[in-house]
Protein backbone atom coordinates (compact mmCIF):
# COMPACT_ATOMS: atom_id res chain seq x y z
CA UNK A 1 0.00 0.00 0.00
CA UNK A 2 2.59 2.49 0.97
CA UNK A 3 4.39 1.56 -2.71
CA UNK A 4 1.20 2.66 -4.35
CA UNK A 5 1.24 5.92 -2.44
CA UNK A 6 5.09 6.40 -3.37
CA UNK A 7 4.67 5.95 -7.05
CA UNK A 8 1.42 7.61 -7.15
CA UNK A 9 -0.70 4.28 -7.84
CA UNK A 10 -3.49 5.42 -6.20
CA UNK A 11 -6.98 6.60 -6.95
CA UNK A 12 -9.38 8.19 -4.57
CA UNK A 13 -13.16 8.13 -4.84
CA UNK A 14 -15.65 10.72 -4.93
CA UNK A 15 -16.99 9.63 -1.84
CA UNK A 16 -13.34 10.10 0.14
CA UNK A 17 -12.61 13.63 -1.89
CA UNK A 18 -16.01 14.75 -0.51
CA UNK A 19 -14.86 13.72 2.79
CA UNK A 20 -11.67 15.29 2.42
CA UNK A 21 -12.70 18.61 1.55
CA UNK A 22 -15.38 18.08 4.61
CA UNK A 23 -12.54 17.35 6.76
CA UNK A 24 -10.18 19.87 5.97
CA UNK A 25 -7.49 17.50 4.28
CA UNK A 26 -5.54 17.65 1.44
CA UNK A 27 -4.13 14.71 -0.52
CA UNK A 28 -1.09 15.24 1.00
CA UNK A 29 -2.80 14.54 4.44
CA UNK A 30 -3.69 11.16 3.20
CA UNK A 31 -0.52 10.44 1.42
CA UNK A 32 1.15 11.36 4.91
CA UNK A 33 -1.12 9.22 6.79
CA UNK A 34 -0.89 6.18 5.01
CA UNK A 35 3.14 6.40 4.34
CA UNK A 36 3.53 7.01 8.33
CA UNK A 37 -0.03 5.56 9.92
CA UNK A 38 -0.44 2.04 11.32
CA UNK A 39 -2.72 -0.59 10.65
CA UNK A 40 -5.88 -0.47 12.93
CA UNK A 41 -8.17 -3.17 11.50
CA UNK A 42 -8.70 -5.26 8.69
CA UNK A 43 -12.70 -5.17 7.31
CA UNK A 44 -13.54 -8.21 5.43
CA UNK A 45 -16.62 -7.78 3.27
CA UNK A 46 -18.47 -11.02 1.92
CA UNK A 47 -20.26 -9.27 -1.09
CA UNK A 48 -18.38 -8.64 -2.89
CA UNK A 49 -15.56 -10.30 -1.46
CA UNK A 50 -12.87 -8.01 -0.61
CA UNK A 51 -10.81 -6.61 1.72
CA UNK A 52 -10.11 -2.83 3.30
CA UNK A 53 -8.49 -1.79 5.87
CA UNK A 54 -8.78 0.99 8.51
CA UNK A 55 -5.12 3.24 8.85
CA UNK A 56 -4.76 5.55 11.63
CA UNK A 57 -1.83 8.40 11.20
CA UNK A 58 -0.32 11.89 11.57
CA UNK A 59 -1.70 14.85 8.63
CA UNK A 60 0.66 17.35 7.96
CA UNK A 61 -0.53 19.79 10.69
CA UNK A 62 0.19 17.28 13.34
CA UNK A 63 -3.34 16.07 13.78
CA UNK A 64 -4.24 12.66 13.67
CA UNK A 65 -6.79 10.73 10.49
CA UNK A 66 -8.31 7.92 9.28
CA UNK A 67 -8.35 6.07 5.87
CA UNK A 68 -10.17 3.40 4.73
CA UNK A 69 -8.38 1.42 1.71
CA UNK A 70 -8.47 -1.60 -0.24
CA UNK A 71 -6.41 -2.45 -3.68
CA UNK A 72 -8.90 -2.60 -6.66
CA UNK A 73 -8.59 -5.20 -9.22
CA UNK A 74 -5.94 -3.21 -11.58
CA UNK A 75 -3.13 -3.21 -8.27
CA UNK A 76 -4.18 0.27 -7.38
CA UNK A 77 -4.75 1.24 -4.00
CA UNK A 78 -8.38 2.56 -3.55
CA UNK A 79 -8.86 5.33 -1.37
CA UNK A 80 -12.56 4.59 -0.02
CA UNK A 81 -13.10 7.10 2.79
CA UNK A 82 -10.98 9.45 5.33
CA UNK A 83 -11.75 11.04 8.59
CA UNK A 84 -9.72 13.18 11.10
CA UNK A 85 -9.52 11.65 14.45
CA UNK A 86 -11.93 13.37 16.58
CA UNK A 87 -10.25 11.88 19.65
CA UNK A 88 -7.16 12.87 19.36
């Protein structure tokens, strides 16, 4: 995931730009995020079968967020949804 960020292999969807601009984060928030976050849960939906997962990390002002991402079928990572971190 963090490879896809690096080489910019990554698409994000309406839903998470919506949520972004909501927020108050840039892309560069979420690239930060994932490239320094950790690994807080694994979701694993039966239909369709796939899997995301829930990182937690630092944005560029210091502030903790939330991504949810999966890798679609072409090897990109999927941006689904992000979130500051209301509690701290």
């Amino acid at each position: 995931m963090r490879e896809c960020v690096r080489t910019n292999h990554y698409v994000v969807t309406v839903h998470a730009a919506e949520e972004m601009d909501d927020d108050s984060l840039t892309i560069f928030d979420v690239e930060r995020l994932i490239l320094a976050g950790e690994l807080v849960e694994r979701q694993k939906d039966k239909d369709p079968p796939e899997t995301k997962v829930l990182i937690r990390g630092p944005t560029l002002d210091g502030d903790n967020a939330f991504a949810v991402v999966k890798l679609g079928p072409t090897g990109k990572l999927v941006i689904v949804t992000v979130f500051r971190d209301i509690y701290g």
